[in-house]
PDB file of N, CA and C in Angstrom:
ATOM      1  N   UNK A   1     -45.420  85.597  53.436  1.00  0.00           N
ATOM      2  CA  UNK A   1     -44.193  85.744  52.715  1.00  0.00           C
ATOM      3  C   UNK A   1     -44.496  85.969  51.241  1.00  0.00           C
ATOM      4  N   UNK A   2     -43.822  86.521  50.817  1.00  0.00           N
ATOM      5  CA  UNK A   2     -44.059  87.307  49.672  1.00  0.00           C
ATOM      6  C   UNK A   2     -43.138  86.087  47.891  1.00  0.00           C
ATOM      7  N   UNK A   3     -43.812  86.108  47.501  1.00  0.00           N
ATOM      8  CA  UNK A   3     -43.519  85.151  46.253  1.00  0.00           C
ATOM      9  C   UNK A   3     -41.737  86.024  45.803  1.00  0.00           C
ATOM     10  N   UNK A   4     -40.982  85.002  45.538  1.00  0.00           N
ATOM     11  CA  UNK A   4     -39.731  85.240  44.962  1.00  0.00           C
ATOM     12  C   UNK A   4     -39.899  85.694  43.851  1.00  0.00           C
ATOM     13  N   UNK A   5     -40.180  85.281  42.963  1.00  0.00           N
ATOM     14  CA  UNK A   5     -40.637  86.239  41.622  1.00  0.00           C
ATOM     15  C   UNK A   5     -41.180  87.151  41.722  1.00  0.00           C
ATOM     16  N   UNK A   6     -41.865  87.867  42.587  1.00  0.00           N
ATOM     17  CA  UNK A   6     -42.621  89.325  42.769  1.00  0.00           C
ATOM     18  C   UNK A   6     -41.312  90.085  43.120  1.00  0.00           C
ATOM     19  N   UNK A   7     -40.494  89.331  43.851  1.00  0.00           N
ATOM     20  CA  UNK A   7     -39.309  90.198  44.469  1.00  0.00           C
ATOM     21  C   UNK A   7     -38.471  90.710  43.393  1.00  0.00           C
ATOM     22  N   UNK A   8     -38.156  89.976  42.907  1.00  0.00           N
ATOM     23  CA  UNK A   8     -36.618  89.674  41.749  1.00  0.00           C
ATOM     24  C   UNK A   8     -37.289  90.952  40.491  1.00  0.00           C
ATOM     25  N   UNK A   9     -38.375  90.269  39.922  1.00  0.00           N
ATOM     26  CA  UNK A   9     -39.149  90.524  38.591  1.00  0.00           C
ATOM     27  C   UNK A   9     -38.797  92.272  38.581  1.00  0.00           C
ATOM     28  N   UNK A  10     -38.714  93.382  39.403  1.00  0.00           N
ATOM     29  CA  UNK A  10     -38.619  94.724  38.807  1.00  0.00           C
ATOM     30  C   UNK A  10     -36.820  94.848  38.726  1.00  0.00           C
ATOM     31  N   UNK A  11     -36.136  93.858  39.360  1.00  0.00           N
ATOM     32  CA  UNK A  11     -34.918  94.142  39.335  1.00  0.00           C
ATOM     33  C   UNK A  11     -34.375  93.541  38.018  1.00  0.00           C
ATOM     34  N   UNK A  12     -35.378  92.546  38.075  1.00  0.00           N
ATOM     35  CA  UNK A  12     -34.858  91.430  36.317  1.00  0.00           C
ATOM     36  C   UNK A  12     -35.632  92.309  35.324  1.00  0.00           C
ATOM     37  N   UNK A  13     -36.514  93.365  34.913  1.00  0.00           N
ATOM     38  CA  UNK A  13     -36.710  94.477  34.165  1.00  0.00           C
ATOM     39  C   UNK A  13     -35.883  95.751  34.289  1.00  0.00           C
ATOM     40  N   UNK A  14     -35.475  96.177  35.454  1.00  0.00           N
ATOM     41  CA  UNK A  14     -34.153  96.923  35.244  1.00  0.00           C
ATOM     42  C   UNK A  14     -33.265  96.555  34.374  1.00  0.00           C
ATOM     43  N   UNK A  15     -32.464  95.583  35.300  1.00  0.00           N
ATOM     44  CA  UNK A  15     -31.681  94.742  33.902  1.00  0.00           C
ATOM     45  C   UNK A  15     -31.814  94.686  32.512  1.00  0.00           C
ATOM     46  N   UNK A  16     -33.378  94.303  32.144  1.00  0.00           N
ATOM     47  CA  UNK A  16     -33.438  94.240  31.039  1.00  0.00           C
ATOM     48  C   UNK A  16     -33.154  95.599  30.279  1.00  0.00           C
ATOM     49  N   UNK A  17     -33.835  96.488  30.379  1.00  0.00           N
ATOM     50  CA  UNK A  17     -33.166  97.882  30.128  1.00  0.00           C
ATOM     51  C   UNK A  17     -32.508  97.834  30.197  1.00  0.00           C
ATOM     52  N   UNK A  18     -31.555  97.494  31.222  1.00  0.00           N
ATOM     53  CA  UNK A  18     -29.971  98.082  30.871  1.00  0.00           C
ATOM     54  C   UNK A  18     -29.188  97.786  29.905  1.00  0.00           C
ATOM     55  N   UNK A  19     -29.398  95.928  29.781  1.00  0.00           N
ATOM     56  CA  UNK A  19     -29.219  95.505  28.975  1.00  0.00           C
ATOM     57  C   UNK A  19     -29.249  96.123  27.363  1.00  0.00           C
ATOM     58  N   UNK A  20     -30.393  96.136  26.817  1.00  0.00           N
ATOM     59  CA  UNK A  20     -31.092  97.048  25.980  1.00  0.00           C
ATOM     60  C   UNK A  20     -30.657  98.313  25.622  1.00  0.00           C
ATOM     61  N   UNK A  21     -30.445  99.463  26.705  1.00  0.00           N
ATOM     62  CA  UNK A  21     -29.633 100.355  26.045  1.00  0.00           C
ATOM     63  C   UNK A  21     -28.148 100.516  26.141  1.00  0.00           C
ATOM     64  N   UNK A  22     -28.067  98.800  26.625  1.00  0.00           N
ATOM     65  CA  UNK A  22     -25.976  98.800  26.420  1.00  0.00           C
ATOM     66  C   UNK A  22     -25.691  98.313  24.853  1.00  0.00           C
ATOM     67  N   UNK A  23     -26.905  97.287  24.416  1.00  0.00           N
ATOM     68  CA  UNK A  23     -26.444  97.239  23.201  1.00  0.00           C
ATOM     69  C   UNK A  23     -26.823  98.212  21.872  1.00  0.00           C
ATOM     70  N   UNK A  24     -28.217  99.223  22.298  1.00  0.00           N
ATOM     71  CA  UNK A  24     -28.037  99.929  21.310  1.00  0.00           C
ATOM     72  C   UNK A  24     -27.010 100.960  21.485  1.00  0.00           C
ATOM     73  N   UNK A  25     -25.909 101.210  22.576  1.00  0.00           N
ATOM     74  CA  UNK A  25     -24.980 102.529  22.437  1.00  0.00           C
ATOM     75  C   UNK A  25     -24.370 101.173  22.077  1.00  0.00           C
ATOM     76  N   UNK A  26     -24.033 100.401  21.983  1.00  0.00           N
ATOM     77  CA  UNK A  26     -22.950  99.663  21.707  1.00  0.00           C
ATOM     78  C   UNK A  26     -22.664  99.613  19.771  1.00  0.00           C
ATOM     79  N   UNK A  27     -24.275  98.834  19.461  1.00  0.00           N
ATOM     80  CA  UNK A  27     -24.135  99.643  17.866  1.00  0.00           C
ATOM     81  C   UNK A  27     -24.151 100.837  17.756  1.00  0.00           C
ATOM     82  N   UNK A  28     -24.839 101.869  18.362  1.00  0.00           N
ATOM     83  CA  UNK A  28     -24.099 103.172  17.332  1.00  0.00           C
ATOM     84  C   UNK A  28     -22.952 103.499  17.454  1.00  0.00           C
ATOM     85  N   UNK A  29     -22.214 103.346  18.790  1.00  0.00           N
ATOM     86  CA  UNK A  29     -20.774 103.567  18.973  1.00  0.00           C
ATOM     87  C   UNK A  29     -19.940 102.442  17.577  1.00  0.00           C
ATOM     88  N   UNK A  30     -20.720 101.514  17.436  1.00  0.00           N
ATOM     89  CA  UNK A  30     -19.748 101.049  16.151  1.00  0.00           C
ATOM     90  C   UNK A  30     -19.940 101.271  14.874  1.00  0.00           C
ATOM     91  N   UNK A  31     -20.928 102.019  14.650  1.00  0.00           N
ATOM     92  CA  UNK A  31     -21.539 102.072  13.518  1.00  0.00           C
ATOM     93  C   UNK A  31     -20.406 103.885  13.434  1.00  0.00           C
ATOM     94  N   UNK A  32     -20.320 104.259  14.685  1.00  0.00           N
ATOM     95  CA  UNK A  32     -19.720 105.843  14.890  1.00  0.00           C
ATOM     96  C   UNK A  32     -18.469 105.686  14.217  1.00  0.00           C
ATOM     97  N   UNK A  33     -18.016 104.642  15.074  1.00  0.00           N
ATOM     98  CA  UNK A  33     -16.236 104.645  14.705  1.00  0.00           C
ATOM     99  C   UNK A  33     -16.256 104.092  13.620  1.00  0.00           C
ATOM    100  N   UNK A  34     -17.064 102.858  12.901  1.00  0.00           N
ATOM    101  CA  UNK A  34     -16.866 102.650  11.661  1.00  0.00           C
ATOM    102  C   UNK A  34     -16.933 104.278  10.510  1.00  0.00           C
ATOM    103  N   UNK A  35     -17.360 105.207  10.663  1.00  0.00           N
ATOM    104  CA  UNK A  35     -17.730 105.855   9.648  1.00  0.00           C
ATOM    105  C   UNK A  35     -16.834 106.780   9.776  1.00  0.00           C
ATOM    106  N   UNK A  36     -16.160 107.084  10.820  1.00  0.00           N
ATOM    107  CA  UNK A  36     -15.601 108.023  11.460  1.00  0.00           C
ATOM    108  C   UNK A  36     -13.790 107.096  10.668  1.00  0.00           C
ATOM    109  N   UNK A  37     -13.708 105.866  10.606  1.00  0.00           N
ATOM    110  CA  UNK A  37     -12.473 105.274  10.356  1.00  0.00           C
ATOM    111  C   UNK A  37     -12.921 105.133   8.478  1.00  0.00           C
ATOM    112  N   UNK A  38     -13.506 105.349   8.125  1.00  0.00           N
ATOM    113  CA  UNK A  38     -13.971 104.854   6.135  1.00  0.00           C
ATOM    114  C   UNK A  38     -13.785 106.377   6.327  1.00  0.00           C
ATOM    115  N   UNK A  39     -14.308 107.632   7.163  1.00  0.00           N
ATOM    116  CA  UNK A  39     -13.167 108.980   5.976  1.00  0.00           C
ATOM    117  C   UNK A  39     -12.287 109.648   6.669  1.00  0.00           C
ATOM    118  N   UNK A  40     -11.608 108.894   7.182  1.00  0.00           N
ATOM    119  CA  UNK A  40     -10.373 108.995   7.805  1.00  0.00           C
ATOM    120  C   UNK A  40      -9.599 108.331   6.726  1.00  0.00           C
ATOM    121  N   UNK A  41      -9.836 107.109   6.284  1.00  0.00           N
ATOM    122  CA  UNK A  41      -9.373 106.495   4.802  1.00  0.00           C
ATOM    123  C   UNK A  41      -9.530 106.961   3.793  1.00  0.00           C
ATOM    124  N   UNK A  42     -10.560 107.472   3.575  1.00  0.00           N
ATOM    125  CA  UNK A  42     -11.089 108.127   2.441  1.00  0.00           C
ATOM    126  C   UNK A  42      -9.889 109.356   2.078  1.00  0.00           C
ATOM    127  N   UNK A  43      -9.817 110.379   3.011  1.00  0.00           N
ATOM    128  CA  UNK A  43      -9.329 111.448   3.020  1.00  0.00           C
ATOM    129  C   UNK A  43      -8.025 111.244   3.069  1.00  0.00           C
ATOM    130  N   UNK A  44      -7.295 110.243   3.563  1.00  0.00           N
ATOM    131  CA  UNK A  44      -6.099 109.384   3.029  1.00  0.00           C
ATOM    132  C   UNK A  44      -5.587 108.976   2.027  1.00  0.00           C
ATOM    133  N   UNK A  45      -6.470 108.221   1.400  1.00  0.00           N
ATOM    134  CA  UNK A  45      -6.605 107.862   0.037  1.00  0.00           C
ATOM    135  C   UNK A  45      -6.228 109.316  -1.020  1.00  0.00           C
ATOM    136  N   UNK A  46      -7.478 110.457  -0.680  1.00  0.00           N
ATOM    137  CA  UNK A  46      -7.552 111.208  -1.276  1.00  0.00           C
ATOM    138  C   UNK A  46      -6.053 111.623  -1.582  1.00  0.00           C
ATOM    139  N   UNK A  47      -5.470 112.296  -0.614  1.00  0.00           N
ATOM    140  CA  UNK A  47      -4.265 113.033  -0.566  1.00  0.00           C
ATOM    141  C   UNK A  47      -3.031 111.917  -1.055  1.00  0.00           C
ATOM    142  N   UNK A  48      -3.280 110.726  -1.093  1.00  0.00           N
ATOM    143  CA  UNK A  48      -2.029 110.168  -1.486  1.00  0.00           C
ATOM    144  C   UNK A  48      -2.110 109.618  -3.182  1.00  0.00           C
ATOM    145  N   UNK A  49      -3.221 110.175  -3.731  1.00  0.00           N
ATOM    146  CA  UNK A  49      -3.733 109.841  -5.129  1.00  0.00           C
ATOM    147  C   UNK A  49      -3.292 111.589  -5.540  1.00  0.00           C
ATOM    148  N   UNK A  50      -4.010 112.216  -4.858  1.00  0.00           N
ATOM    149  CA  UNK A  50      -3.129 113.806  -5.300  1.00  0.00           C
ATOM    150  C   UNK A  50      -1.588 114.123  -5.612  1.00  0.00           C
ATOM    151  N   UNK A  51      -1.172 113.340  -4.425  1.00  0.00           N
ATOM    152  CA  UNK A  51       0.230 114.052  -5.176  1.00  0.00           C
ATOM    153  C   UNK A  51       0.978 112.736  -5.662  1.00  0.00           C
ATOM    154  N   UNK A  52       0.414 111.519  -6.105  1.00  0.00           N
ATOM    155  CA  UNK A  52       0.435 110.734  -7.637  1.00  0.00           C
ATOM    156  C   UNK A  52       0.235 111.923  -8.828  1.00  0.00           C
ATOM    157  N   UNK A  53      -0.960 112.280  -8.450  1.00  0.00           N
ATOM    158  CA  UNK A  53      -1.342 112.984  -9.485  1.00  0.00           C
ATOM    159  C   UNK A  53      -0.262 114.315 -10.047  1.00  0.00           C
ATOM    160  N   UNK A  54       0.132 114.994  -9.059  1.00  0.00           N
ATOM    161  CA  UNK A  54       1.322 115.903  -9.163  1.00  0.00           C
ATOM    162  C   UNK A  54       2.320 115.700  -9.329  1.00  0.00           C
ATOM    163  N   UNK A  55       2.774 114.337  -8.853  1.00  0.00           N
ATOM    164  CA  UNK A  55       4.372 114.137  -9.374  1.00  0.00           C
ATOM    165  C   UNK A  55       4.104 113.463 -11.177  1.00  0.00           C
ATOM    166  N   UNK A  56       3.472 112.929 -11.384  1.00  0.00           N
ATOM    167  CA  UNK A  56       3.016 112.386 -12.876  1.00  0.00           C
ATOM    168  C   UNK A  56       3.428 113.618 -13.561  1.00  0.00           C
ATOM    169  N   UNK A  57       1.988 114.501 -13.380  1.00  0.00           N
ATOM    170  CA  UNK A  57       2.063 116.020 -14.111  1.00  0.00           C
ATOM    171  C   UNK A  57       3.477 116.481 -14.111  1.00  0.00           C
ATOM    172  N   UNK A  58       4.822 116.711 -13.008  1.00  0.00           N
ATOM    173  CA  UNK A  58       5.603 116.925 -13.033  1.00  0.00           C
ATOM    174  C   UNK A  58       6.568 116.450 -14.103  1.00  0.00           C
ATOM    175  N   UNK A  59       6.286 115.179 -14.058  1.00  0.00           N
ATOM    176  CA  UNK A  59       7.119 114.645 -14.744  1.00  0.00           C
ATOM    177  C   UNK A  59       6.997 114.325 -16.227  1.00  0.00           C
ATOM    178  N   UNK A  60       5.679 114.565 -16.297  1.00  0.00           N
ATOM    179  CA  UNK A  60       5.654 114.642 -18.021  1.00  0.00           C
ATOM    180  C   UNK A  60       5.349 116.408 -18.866  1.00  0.00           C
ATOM    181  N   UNK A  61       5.409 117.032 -17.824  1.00  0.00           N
ATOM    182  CA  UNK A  61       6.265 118.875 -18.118  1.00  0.00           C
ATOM    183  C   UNK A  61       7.585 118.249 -18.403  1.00  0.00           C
ATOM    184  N   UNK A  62       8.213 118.035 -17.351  1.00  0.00           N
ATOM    185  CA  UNK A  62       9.493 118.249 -17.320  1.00  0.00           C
ATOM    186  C   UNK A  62      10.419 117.455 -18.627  1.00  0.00           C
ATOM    187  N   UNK A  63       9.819 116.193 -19.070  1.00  0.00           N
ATOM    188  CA  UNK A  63       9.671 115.269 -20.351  1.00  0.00           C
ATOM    189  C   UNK A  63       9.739 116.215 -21.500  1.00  0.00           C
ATOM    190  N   UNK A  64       8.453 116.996 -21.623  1.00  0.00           N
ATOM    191  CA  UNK A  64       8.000 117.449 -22.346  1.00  0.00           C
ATOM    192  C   UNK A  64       9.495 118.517 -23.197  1.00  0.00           C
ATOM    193  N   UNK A  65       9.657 119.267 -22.156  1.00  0.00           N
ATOM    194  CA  UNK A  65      10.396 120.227 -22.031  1.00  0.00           C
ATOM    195  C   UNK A  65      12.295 119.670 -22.324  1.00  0.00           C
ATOM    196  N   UNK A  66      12.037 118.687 -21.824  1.00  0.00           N
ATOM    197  CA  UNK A  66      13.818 117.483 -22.348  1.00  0.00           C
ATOM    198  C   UNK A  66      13.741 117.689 -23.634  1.00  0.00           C
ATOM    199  N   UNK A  67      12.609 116.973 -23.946  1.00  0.00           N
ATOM    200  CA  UNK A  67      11.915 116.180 -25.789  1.00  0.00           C
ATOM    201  C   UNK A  67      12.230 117.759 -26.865  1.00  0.00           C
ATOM    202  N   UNK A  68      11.488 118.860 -26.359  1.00  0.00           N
ATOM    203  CA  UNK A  68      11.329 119.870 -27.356  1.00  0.00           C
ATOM    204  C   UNK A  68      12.957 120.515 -27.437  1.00  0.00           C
ATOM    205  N   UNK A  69      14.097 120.531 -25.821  1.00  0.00           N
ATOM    206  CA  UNK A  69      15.585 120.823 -26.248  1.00  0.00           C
ATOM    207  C   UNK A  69      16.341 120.055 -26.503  1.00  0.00           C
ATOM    208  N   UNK A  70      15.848 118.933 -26.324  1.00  0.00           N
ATOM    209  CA  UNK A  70      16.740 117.878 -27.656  1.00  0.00           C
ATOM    210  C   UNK A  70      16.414 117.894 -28.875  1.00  0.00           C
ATOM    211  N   UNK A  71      15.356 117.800 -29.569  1.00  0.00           N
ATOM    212  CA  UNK A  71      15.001 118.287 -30.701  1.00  0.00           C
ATOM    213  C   UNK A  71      15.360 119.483 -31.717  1.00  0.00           C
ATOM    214  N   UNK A  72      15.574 120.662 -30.774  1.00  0.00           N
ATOM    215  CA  UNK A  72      15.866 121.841 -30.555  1.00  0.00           C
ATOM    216  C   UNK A  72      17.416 121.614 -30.834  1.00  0.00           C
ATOM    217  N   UNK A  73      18.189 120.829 -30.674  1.00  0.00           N
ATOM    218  CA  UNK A  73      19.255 120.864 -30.704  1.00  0.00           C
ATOM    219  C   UNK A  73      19.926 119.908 -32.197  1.00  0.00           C
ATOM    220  N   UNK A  74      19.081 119.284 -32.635  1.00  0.00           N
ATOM    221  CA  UNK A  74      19.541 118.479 -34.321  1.00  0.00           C
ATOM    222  C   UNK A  74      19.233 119.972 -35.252  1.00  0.00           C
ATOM    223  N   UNK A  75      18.741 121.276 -34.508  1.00  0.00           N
ATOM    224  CA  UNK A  75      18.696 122.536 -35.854  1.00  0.00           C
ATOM    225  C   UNK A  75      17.421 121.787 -36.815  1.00  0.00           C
ATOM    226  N   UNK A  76      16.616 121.179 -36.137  1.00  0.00           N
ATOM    227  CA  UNK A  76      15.548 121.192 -37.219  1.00  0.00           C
ATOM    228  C   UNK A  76      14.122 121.923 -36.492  1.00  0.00           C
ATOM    229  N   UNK A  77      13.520 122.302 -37.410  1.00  0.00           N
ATOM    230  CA  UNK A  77      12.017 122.781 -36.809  1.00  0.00           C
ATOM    231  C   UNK A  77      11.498 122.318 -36.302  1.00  0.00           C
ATOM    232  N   UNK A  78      10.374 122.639 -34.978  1.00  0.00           N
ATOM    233  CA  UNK A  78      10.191 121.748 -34.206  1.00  0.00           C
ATOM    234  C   UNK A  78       8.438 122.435 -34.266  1.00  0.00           C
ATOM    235  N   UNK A  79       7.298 121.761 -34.767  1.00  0.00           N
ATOM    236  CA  UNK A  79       6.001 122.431 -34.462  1.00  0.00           C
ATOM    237  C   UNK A  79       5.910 122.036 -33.456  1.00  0.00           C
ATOM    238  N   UNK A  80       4.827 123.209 -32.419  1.00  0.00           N
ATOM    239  CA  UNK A  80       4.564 122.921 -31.474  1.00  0.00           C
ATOM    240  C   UNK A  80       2.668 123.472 -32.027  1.00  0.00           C
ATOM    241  N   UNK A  81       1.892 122.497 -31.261  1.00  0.00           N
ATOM    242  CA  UNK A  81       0.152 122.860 -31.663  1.00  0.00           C
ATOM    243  C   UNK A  81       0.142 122.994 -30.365  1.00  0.00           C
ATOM    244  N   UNK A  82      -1.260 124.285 -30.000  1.00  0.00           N
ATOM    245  CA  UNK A  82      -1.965 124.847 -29.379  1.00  0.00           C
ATOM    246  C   UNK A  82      -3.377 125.087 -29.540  1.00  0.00           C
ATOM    247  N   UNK A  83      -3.928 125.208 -28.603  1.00  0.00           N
ATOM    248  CA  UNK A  83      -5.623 125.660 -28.326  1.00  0.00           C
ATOM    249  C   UNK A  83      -5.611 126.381 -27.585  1.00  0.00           C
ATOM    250  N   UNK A  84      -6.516 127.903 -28.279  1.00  0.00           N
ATOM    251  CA  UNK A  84      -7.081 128.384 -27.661  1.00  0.00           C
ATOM    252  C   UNK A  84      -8.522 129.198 -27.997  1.00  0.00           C
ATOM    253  N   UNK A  85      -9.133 129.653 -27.908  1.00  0.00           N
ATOM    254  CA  UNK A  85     -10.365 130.983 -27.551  1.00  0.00           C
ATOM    255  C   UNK A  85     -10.363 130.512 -29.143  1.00  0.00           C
ATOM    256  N   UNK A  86      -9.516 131.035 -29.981  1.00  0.00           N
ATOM    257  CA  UNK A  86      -9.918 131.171 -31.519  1.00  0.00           C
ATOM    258  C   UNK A  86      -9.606 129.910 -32.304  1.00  0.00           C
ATOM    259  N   UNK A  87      -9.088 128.867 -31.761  1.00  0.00           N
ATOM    260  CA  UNK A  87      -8.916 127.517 -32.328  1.00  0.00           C
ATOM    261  C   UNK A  87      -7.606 126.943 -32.039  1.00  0.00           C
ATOM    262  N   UNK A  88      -7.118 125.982 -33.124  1.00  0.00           N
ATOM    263  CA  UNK A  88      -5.885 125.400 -32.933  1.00  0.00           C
ATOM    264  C   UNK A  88      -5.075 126.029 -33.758  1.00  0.00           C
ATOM    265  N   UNK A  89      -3.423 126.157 -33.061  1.00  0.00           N
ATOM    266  CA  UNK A  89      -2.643 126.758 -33.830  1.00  0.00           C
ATOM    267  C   UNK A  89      -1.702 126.196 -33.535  1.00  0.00           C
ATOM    268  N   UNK A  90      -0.355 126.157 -34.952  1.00  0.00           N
ATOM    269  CA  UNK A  90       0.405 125.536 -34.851  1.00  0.00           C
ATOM    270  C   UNK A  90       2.169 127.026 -34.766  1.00  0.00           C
ATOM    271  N   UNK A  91       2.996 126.299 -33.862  1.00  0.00           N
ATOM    272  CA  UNK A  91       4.141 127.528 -34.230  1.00  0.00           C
ATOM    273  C   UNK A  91       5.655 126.592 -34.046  1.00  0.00           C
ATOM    274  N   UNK A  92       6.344 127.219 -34.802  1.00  0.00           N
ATOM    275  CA  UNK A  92       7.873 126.696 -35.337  1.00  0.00           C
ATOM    276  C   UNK A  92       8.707 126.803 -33.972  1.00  0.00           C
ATOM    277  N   UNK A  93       9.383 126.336 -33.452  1.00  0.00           N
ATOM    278  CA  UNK A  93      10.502 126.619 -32.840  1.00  0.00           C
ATOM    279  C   UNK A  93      12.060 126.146 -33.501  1.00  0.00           C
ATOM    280  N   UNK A  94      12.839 127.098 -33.331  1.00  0.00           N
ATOM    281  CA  UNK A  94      13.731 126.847 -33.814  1.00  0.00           C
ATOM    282  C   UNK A  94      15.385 127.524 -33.416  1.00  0.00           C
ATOM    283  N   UNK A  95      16.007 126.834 -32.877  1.00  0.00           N
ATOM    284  CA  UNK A  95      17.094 127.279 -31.969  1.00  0.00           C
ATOM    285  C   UNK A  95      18.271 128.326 -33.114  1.00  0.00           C
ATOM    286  N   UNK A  96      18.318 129.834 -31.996  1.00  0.00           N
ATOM    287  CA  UNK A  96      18.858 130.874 -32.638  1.00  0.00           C
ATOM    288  C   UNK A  96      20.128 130.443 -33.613  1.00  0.00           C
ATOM    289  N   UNK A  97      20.809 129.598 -32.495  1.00  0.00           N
ATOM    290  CA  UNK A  97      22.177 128.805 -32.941  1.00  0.00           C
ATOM    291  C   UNK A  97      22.184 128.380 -34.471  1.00  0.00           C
ATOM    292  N   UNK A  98      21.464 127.914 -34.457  1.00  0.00           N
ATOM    293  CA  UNK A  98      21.184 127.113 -35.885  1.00  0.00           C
ATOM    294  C   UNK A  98      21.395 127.951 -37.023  1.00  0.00           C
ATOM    295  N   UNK A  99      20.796 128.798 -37.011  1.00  0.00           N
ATOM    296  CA  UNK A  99      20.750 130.087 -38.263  1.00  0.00           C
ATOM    297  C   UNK A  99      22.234 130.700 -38.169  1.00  0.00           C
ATOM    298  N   UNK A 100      22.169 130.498 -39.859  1.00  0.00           N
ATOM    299  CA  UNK A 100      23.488 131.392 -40.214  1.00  0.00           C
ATOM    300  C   UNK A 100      23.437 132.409 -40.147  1.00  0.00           C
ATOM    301  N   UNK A 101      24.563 133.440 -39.810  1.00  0.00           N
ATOM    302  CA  UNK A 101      24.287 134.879 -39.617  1.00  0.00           C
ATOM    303  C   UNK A 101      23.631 135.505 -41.172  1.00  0.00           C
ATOM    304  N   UNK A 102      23.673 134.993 -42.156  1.00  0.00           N
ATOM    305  CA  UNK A 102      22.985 135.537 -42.802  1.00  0.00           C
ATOM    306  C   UNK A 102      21.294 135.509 -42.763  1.00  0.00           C
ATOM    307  N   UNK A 103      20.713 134.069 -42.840  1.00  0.00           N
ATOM    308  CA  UNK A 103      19.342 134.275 -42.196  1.00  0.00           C
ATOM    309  C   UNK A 103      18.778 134.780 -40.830  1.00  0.00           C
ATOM    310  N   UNK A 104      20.311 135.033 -40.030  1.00  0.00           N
ATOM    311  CA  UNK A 104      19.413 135.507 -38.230  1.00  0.00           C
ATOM    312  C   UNK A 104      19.512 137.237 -39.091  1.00  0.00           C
ATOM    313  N   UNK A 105      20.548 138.058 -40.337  1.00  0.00           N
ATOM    314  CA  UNK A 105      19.763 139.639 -40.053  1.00  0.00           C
ATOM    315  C   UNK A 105      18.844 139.535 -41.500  1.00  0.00           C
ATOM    316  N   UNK A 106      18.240 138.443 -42.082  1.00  0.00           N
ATOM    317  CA  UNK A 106      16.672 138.302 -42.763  1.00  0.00           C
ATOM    318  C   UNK A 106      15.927 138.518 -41.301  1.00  0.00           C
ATOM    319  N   UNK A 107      15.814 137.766 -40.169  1.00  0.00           N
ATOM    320  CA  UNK A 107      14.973 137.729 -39.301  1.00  0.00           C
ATOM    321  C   UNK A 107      14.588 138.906 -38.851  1.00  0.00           C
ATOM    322  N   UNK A 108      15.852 139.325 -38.638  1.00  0.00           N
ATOM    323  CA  UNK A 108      15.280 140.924 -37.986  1.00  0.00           C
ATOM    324  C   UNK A 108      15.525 141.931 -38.598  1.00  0.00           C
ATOM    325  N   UNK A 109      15.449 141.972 -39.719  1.00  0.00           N
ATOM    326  CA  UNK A 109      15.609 143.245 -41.073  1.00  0.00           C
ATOM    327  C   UNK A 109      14.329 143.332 -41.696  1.00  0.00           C
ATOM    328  N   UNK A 110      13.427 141.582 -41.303  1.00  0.00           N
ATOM    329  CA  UNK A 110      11.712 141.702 -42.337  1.00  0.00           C
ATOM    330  C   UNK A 110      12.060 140.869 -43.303  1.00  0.00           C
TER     331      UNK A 110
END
């Protein structure tokens, strides 16, 4: 008769393998979905910081643009500064309304 441990012993090394490569698919499968779920977030994140970013911008144009026709509207000069290619420059705005018909035909007479 043949020793019980001679019997068992290639089936209890099967096992062990199996064992063995259940837990290494087991970490990479978590190591998978972990990385696979951080830019799934990521790219979440991304897009919901973008259009923060766009409604902000929106809203301080649209500010911008209140500020310079209210201003626009007390008839006083309003500089506006710029940059570009040849430096900074500054230019007047100033609502047509405002001017008496005598300075609006200076304007366009020279």
């Amino acid at each position: 008769m043949e020793n019980i441990n001679e019997i068992t012993s290639p089936a209890l090394k099967q096992k062990s393998k199996l064992d063995k490569w259940f837990w290494i698919f087991g970490i990479v499968l978590v190591i998978t979905l972990g990385y696979i779920g951080y830019d799934k977030y990521s790219d979440y994140r991304y897009d919901k910081d973008e259009v923060l970013y766009q409604d902000g911008a929106y809203f301080g144009y649209n500010s911008a643009v209140i500020q310079i026709v209210e201003q626009a509207n007390t008839c006083k000069s309003i500089p506006l500064n710029y940059k570009d290619k040849t430096g900074n420059h500054t230019i007047n705005i100033l609502k047509l309304e405002c001017l008496s018909s005598n300075q609006l035909g200076c304007l366009y007479n020279g």
